[in-house]
PDB file of N, CA and C in Angstrom:
ATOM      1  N   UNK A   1      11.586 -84.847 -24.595  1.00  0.00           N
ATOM      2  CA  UNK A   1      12.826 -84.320 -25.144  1.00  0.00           C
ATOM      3  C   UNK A   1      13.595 -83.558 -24.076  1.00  0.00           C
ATOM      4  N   UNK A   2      13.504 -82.562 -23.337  1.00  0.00           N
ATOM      5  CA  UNK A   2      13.773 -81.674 -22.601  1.00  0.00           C
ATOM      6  C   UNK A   2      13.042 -82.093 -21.178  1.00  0.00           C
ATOM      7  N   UNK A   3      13.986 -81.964 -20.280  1.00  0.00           N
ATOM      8  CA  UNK A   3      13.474 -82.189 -18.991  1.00  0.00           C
ATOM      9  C   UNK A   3      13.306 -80.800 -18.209  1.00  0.00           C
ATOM     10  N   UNK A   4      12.833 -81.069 -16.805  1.00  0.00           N
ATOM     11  CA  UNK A   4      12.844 -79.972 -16.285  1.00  0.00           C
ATOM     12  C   UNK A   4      13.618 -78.793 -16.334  1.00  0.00           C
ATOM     13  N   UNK A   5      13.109 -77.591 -16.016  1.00  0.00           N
ATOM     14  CA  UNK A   5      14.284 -76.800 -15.892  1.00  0.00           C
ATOM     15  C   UNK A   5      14.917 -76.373 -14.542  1.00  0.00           C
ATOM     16  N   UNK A   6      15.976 -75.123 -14.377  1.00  0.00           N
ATOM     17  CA  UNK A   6      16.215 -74.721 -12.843  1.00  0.00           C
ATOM     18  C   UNK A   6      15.625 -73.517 -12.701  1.00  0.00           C
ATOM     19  N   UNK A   7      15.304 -72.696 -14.433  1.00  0.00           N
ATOM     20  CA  UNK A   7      14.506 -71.310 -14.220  1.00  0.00           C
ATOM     21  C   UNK A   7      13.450 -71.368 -14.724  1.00  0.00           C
ATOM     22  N   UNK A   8      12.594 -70.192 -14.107  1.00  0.00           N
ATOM     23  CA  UNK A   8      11.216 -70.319 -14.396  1.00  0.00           C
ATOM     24  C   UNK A   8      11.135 -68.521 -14.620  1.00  0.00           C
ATOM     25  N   UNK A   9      10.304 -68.735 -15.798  1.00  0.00           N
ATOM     26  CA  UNK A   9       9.742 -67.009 -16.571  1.00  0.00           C
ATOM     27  C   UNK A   9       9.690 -66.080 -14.763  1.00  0.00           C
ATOM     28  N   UNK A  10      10.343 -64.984 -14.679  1.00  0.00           N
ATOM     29  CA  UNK A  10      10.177 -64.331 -13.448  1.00  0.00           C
ATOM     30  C   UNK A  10      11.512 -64.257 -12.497  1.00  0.00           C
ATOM     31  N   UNK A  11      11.987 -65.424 -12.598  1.00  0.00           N
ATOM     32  CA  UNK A  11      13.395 -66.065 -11.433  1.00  0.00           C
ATOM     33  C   UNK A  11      14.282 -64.749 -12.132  1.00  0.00           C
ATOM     34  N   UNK A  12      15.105 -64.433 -10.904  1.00  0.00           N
ATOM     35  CA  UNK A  12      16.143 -63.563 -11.187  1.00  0.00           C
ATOM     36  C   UNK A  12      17.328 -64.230 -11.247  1.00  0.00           C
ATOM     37  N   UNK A  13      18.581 -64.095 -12.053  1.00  0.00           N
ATOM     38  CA  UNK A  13      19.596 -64.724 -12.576  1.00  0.00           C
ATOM     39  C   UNK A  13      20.694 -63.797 -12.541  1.00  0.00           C
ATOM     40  N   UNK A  14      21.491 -65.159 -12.397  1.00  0.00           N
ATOM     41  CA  UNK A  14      23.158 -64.232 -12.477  1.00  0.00           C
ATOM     42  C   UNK A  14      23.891 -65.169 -13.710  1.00  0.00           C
ATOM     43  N   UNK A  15      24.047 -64.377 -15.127  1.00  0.00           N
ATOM     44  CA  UNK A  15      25.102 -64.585 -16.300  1.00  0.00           C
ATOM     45  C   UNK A  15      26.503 -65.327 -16.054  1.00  0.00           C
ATOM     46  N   UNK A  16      26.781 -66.886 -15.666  1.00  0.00           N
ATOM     47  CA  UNK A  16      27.941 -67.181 -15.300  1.00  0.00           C
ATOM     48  C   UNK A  16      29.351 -67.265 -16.611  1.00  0.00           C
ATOM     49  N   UNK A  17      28.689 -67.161 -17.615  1.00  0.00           N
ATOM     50  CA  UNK A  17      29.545 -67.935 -18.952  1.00  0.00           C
ATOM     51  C   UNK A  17      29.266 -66.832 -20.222  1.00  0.00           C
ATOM     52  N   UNK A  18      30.526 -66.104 -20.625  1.00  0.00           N
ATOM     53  CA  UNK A  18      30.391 -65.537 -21.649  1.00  0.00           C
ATOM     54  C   UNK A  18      30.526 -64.435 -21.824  1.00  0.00           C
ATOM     55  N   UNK A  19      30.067 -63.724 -22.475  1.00  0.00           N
ATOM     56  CA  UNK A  19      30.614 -61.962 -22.747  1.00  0.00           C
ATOM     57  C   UNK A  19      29.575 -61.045 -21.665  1.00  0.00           C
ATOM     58  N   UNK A  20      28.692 -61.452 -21.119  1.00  0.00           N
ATOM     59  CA  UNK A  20      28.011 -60.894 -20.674  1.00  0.00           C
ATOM     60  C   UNK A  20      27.846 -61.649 -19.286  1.00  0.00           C
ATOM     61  N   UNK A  21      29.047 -62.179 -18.764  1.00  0.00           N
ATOM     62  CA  UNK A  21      28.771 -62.662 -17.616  1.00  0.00           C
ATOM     63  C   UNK A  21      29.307 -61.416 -16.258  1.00  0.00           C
ATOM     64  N   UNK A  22      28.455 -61.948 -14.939  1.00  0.00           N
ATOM     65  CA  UNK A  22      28.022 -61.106 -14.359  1.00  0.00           C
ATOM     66  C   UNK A  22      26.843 -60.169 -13.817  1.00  0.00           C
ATOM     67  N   UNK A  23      26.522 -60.604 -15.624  1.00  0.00           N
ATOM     68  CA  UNK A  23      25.280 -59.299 -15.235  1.00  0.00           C
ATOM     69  C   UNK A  23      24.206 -59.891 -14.616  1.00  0.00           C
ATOM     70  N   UNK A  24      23.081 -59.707 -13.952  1.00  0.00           N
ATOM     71  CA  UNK A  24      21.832 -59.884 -13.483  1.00  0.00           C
ATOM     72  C   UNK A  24      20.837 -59.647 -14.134  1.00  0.00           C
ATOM     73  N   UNK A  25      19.715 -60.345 -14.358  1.00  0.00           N
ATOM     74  CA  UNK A  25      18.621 -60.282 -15.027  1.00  0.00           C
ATOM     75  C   UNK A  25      17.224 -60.937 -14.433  1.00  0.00           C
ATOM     76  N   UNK A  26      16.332 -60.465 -15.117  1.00  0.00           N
ATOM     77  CA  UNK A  26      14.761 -60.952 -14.851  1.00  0.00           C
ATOM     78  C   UNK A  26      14.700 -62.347 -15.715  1.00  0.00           C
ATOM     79  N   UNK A  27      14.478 -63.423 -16.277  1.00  0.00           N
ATOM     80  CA  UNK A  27      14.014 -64.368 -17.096  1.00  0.00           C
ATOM     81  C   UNK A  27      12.648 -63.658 -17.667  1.00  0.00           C
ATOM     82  N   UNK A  28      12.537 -63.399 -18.758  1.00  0.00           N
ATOM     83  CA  UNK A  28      11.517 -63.003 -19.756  1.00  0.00           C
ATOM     84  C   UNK A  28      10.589 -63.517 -20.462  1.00  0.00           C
ATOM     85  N   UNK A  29      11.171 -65.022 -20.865  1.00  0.00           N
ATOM     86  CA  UNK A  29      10.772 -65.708 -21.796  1.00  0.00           C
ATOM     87  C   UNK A  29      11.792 -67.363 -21.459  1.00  0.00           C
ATOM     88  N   UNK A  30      10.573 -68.747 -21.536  1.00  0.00           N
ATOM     89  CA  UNK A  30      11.614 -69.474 -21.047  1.00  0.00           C
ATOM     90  C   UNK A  30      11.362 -70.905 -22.265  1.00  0.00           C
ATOM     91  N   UNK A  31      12.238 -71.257 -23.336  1.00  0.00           N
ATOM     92  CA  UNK A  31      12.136 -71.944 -24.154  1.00  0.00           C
ATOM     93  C   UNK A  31      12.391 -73.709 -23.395  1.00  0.00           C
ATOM     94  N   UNK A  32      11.912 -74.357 -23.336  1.00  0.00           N
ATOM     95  CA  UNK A  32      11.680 -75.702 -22.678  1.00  0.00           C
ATOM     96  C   UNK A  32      12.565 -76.895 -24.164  1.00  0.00           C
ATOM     97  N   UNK A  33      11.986 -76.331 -25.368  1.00  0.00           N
ATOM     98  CA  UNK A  33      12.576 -77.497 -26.244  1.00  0.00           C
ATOM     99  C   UNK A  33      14.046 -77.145 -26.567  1.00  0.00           C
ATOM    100  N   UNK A  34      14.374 -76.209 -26.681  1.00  0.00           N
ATOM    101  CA  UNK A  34      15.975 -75.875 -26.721  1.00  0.00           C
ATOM    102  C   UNK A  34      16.523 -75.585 -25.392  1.00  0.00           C
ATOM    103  N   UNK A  35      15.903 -75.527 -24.276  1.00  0.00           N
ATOM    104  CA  UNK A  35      16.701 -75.153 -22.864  1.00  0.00           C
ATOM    105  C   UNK A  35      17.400 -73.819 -23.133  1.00  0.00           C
ATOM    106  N   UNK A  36      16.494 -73.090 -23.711  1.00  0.00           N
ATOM    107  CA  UNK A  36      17.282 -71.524 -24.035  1.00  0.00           C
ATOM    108  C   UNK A  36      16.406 -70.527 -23.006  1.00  0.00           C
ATOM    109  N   UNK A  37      16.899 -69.393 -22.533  1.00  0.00           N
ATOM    110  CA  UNK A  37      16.165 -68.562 -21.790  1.00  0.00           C
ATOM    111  C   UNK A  37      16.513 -66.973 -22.559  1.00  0.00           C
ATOM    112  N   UNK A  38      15.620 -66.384 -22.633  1.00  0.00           N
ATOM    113  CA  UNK A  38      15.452 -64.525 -22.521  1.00  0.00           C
ATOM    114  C   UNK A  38      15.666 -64.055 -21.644  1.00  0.00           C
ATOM    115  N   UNK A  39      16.864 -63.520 -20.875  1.00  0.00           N
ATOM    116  CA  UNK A  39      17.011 -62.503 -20.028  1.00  0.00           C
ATOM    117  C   UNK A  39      17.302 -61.201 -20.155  1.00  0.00           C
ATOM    118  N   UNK A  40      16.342 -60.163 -19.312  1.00  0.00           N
ATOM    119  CA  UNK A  40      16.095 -58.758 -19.397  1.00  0.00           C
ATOM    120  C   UNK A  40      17.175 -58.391 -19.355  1.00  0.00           C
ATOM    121  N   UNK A  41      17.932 -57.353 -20.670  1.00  0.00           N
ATOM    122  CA  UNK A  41      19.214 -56.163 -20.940  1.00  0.00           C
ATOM    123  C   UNK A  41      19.985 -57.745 -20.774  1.00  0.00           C
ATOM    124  N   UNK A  42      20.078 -58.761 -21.334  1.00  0.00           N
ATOM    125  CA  UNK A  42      21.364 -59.834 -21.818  1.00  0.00           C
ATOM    126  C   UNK A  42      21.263 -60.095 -22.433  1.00  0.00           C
ATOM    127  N   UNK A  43      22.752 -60.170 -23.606  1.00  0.00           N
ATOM    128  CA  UNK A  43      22.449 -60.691 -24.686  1.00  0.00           C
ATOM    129  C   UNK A  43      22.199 -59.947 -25.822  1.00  0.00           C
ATOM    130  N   UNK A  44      22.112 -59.046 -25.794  1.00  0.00           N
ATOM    131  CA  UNK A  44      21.096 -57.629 -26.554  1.00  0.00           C
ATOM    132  C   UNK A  44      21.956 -57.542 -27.767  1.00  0.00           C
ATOM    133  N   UNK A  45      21.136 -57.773 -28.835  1.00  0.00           N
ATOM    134  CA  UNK A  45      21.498 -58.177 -30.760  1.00  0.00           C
ATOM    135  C   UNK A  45      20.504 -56.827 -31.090  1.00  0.00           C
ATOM    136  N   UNK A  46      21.335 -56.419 -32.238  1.00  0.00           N
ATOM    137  CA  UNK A  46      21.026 -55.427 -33.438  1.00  0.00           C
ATOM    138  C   UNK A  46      19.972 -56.313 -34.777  1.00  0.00           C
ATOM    139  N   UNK A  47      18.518 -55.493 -34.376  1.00  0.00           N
ATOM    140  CA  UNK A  47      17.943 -56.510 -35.365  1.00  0.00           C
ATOM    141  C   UNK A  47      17.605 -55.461 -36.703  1.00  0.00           C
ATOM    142  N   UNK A  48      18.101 -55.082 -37.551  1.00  0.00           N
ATOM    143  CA  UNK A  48      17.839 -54.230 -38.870  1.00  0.00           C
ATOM    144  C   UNK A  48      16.422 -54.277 -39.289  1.00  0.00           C
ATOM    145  N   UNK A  49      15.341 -53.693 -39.144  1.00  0.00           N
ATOM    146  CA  UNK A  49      13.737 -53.973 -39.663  1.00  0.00           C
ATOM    147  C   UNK A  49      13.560 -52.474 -41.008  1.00  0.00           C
ATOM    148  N   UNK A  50      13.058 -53.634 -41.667  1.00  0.00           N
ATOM    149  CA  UNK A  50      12.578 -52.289 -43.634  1.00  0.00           C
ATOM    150  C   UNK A  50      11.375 -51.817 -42.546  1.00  0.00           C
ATOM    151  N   UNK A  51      11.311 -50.437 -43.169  1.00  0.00           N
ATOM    152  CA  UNK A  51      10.317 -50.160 -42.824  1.00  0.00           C
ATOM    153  C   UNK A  51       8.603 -50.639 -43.619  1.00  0.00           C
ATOM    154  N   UNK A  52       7.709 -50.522 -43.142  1.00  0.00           N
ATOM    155  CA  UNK A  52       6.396 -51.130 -43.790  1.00  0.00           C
ATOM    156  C   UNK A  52       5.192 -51.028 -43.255  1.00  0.00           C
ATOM    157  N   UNK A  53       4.672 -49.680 -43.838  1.00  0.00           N
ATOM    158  CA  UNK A  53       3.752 -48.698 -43.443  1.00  0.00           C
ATOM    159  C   UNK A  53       2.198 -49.617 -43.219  1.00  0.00           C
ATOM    160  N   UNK A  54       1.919 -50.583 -44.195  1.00  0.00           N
ATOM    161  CA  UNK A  54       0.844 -51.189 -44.453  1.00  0.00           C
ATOM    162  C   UNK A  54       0.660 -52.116 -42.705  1.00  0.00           C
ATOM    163  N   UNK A  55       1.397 -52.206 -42.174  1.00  0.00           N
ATOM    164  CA  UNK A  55       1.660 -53.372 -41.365  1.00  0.00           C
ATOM    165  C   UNK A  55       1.971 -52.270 -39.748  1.00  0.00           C
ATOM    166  N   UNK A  56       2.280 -51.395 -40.466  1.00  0.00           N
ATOM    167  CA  UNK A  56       2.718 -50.066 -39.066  1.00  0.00           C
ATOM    168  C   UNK A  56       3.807 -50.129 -38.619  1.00  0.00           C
ATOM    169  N   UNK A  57       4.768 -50.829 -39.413  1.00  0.00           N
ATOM    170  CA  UNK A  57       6.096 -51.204 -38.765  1.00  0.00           C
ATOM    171  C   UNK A  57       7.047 -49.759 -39.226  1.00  0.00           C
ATOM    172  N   UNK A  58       8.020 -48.972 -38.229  1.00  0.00           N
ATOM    173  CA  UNK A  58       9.342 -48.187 -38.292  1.00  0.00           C
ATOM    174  C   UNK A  58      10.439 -48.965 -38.679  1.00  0.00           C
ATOM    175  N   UNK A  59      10.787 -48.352 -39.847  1.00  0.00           N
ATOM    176  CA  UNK A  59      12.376 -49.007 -39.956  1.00  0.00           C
ATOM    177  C   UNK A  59      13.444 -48.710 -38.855  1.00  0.00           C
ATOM    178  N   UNK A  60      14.765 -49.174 -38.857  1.00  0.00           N
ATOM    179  CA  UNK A  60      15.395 -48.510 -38.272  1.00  0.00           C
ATOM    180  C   UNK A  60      16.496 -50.028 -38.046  1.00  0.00           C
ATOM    181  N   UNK A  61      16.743 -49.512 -36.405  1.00  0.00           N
ATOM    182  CA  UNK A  61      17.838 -50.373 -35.935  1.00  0.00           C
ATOM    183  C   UNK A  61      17.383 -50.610 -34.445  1.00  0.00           C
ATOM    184  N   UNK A  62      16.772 -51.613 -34.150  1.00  0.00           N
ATOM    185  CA  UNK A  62      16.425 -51.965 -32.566  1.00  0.00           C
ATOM    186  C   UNK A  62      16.945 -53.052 -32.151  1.00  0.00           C
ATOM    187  N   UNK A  63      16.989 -53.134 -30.990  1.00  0.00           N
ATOM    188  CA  UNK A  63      18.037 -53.374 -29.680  1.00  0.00           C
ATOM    189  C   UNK A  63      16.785 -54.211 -29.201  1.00  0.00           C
ATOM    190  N   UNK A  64      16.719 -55.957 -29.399  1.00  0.00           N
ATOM    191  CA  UNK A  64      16.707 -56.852 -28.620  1.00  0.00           C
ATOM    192  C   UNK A  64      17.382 -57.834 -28.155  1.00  0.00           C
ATOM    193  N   UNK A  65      16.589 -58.987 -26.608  1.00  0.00           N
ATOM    194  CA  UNK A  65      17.393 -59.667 -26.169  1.00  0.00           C
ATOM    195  C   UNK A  65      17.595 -61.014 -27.123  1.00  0.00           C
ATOM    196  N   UNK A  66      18.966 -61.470 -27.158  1.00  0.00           N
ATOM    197  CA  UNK A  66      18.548 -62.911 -27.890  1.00  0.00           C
ATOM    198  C   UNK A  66      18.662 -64.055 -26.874  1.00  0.00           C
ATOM    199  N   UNK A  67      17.829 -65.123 -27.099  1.00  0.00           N
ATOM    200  CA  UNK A  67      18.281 -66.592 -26.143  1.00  0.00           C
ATOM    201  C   UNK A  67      19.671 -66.676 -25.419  1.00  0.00           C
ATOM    202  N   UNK A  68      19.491 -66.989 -24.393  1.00  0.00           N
ATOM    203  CA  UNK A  68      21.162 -67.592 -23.610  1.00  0.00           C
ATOM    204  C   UNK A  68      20.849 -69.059 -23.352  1.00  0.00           C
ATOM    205  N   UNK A  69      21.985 -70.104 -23.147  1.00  0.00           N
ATOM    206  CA  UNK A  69      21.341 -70.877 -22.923  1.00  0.00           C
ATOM    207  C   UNK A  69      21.460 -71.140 -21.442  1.00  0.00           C
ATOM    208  N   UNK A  70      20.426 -71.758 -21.068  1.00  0.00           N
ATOM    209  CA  UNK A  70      19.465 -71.974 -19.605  1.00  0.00           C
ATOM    210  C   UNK A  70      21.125 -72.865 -18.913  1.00  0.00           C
ATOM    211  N   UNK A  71      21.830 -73.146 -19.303  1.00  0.00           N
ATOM    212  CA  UNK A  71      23.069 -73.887 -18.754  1.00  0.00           C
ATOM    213  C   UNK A  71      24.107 -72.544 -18.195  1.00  0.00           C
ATOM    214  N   UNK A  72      24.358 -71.462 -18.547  1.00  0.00           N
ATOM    215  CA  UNK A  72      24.645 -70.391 -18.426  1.00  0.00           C
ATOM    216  C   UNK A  72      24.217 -69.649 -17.721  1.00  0.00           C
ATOM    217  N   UNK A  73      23.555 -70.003 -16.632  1.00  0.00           N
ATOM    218  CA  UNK A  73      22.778 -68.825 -15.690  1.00  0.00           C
ATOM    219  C   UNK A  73      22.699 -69.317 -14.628  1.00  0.00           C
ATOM    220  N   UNK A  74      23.105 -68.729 -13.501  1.00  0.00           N
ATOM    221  CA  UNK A  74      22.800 -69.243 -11.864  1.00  0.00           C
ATOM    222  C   UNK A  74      21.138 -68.669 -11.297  1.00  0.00           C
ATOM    223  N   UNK A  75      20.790 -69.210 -10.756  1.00  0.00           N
ATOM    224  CA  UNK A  75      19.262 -68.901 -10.101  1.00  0.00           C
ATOM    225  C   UNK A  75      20.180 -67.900  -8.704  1.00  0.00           C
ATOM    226  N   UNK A  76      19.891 -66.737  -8.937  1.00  0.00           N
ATOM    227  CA  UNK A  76      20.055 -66.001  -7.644  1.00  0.00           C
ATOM    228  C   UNK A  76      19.002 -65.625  -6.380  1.00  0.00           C
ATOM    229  N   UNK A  77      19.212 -66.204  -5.460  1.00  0.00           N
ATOM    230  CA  UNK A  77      18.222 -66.267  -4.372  1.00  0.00           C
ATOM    231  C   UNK A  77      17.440 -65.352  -3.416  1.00  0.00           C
ATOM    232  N   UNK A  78      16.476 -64.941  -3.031  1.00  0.00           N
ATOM    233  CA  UNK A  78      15.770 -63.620  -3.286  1.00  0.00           C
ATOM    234  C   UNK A  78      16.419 -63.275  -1.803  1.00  0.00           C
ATOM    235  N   UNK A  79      16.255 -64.005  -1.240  1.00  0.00           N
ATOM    236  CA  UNK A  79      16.468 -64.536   0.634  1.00  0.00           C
ATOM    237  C   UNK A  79      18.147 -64.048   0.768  1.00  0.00           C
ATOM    238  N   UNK A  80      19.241 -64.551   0.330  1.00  0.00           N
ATOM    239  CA  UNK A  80      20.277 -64.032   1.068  1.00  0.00           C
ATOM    240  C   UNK A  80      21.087 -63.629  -0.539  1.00  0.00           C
ATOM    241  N   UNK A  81      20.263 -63.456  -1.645  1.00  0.00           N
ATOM    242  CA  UNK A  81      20.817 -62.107  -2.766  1.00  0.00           C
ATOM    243  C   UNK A  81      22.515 -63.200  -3.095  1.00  0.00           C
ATOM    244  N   UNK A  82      22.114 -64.080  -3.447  1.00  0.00           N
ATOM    245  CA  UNK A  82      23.608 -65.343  -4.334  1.00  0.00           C
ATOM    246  C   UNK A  82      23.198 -65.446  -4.438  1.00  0.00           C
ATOM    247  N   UNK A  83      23.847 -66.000  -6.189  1.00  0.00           N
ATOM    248  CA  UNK A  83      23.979 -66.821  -6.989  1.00  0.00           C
ATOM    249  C   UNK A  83      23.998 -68.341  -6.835  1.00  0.00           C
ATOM    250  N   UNK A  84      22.996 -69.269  -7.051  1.00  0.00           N
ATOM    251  CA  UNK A  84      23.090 -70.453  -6.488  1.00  0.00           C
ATOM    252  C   UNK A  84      22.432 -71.865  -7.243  1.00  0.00           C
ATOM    253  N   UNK A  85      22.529 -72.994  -7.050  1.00  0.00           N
ATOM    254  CA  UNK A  85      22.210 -74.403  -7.557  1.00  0.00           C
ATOM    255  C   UNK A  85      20.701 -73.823  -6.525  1.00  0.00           C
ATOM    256  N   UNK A  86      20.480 -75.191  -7.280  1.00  0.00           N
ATOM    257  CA  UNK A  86      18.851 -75.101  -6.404  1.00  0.00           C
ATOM    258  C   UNK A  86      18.172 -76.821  -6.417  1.00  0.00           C
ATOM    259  N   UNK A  87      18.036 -77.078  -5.131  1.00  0.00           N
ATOM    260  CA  UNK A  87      17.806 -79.025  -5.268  1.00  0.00           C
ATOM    261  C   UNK A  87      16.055 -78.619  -5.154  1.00  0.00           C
ATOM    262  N   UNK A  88      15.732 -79.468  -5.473  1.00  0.00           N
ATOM    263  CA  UNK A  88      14.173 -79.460  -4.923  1.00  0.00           C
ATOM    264  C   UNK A  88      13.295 -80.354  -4.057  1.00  0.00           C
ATOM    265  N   UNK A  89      12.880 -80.380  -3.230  1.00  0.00           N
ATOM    266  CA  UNK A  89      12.686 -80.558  -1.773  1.00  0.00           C
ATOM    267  C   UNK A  89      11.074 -81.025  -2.028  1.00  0.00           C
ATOM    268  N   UNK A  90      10.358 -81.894  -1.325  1.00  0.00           N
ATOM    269  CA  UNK A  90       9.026 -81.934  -1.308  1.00  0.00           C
ATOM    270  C   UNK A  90       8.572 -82.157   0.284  1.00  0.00           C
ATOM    271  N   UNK A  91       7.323 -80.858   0.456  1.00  0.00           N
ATOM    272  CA  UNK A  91       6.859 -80.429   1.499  1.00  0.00           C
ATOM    273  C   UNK A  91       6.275 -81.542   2.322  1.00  0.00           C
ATOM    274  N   UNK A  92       5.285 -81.380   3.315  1.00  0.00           N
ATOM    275  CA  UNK A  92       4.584 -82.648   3.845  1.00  0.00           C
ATOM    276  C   UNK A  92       3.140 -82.983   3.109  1.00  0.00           C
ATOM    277  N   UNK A  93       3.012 -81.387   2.574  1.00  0.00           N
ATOM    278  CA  UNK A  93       1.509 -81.675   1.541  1.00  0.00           C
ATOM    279  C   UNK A  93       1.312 -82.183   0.186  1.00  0.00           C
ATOM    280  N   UNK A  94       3.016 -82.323   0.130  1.00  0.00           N
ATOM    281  CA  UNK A  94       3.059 -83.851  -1.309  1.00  0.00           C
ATOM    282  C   UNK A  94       3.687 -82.508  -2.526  1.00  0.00           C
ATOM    283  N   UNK A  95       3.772 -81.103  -2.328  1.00  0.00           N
ATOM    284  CA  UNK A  95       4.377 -80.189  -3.352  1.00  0.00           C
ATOM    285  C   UNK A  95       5.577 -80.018  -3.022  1.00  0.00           C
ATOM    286  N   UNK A  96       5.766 -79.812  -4.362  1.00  0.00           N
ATOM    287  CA  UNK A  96       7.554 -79.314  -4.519  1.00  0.00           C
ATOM    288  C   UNK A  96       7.958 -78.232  -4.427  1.00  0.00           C
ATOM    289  N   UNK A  97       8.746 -77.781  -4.019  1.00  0.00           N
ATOM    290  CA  UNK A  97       9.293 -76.717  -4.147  1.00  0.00           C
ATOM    291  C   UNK A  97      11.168 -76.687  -4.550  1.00  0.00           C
ATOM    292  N   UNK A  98      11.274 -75.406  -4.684  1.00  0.00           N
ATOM    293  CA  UNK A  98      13.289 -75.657  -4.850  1.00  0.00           C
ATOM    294  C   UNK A  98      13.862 -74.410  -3.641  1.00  0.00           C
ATOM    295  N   UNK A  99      15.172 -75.070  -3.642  1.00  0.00           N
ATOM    296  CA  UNK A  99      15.266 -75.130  -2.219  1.00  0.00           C
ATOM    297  C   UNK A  99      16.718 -74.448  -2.633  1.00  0.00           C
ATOM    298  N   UNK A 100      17.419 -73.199  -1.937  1.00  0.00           N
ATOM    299  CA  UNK A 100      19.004 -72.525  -2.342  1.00  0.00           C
ATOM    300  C   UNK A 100      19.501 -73.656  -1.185  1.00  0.00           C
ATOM    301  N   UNK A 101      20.979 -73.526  -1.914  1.00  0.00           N
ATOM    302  CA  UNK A 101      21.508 -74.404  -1.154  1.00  0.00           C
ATOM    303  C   UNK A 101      22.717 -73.542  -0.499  1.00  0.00           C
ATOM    304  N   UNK A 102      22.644 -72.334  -0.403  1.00  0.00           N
ATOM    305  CA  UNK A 102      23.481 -71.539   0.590  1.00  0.00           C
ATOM    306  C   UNK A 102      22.205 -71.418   1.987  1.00  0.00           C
ATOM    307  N   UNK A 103      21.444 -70.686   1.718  1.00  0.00           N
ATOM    308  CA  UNK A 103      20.905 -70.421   3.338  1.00  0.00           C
ATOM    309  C   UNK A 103      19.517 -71.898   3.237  1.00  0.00           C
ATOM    310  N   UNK A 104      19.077 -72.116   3.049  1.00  0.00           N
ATOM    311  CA  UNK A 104      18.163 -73.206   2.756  1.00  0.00           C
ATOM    312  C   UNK A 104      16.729 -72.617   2.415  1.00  0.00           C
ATOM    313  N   UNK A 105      16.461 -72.125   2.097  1.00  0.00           N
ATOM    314  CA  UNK A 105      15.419 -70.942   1.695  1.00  0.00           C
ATOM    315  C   UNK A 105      14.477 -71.341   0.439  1.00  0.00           C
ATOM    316  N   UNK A 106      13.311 -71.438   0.915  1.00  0.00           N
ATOM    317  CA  UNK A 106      13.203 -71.939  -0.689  1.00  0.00           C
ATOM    318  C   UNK A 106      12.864 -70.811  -1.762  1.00  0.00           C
ATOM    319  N   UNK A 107      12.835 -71.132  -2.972  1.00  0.00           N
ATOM    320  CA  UNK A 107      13.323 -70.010  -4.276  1.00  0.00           C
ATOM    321  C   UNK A 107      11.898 -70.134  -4.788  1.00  0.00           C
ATOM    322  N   UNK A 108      11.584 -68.868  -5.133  1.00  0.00           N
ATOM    323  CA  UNK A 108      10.062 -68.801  -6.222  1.00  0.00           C
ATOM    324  C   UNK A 108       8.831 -69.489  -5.604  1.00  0.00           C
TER     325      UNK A 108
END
């Protein structure tokens, strides 16, 4: 169903599309069948929880991230700090790696 992706749980990202573009984030969580990603402080929804003592849960009003989708995010490169595409390259020992295509560096 879903093919590869360009981020991987860990990769740091730059928000290109949307109300929250700009910002920078960690990848948190990385959904493969919807091509959706969790990025750290993006995105951030009001989730209303009853409280429910039996279970140990606080009511209240908390502040999590929701899905972005994985089409919406640039892979930012650790090596020269942009926002960037990323091709992927295979070494001489037969592994892959991905490769920025500003300084040639490879990513993760």
């Amino acid at each position: 169903m879903a093919g590869s992706m360009h981020v991987r749980k860990n990769d740091m990202v730059m928000v290109v599309r949307g109300k929250d573009s700009g910002k920078r984030g960690k990848v948190l969580k990385v959904f493969r069948d919807t091509e959706r990603i969790i990025v750290e402080k993006v995105h951030v929804m009001k989730k209303h929880t009853r409280p429910n003592p039996g279970k140990g849960v606080q009511g209240g009003i908390a502040e999590r991230e929701a899905p972005v989708a994985a089409s919406n995010v640039m892979l930012v490169c650790p090596e020269c700090d942009k926002p960037t595409r990323v091709k992927r390259q295979r070494l001489e020992d037969g592994s892959k790696v991905r490769v920025c295509m500003h300084c040639k560096g490879t990513v993760g």
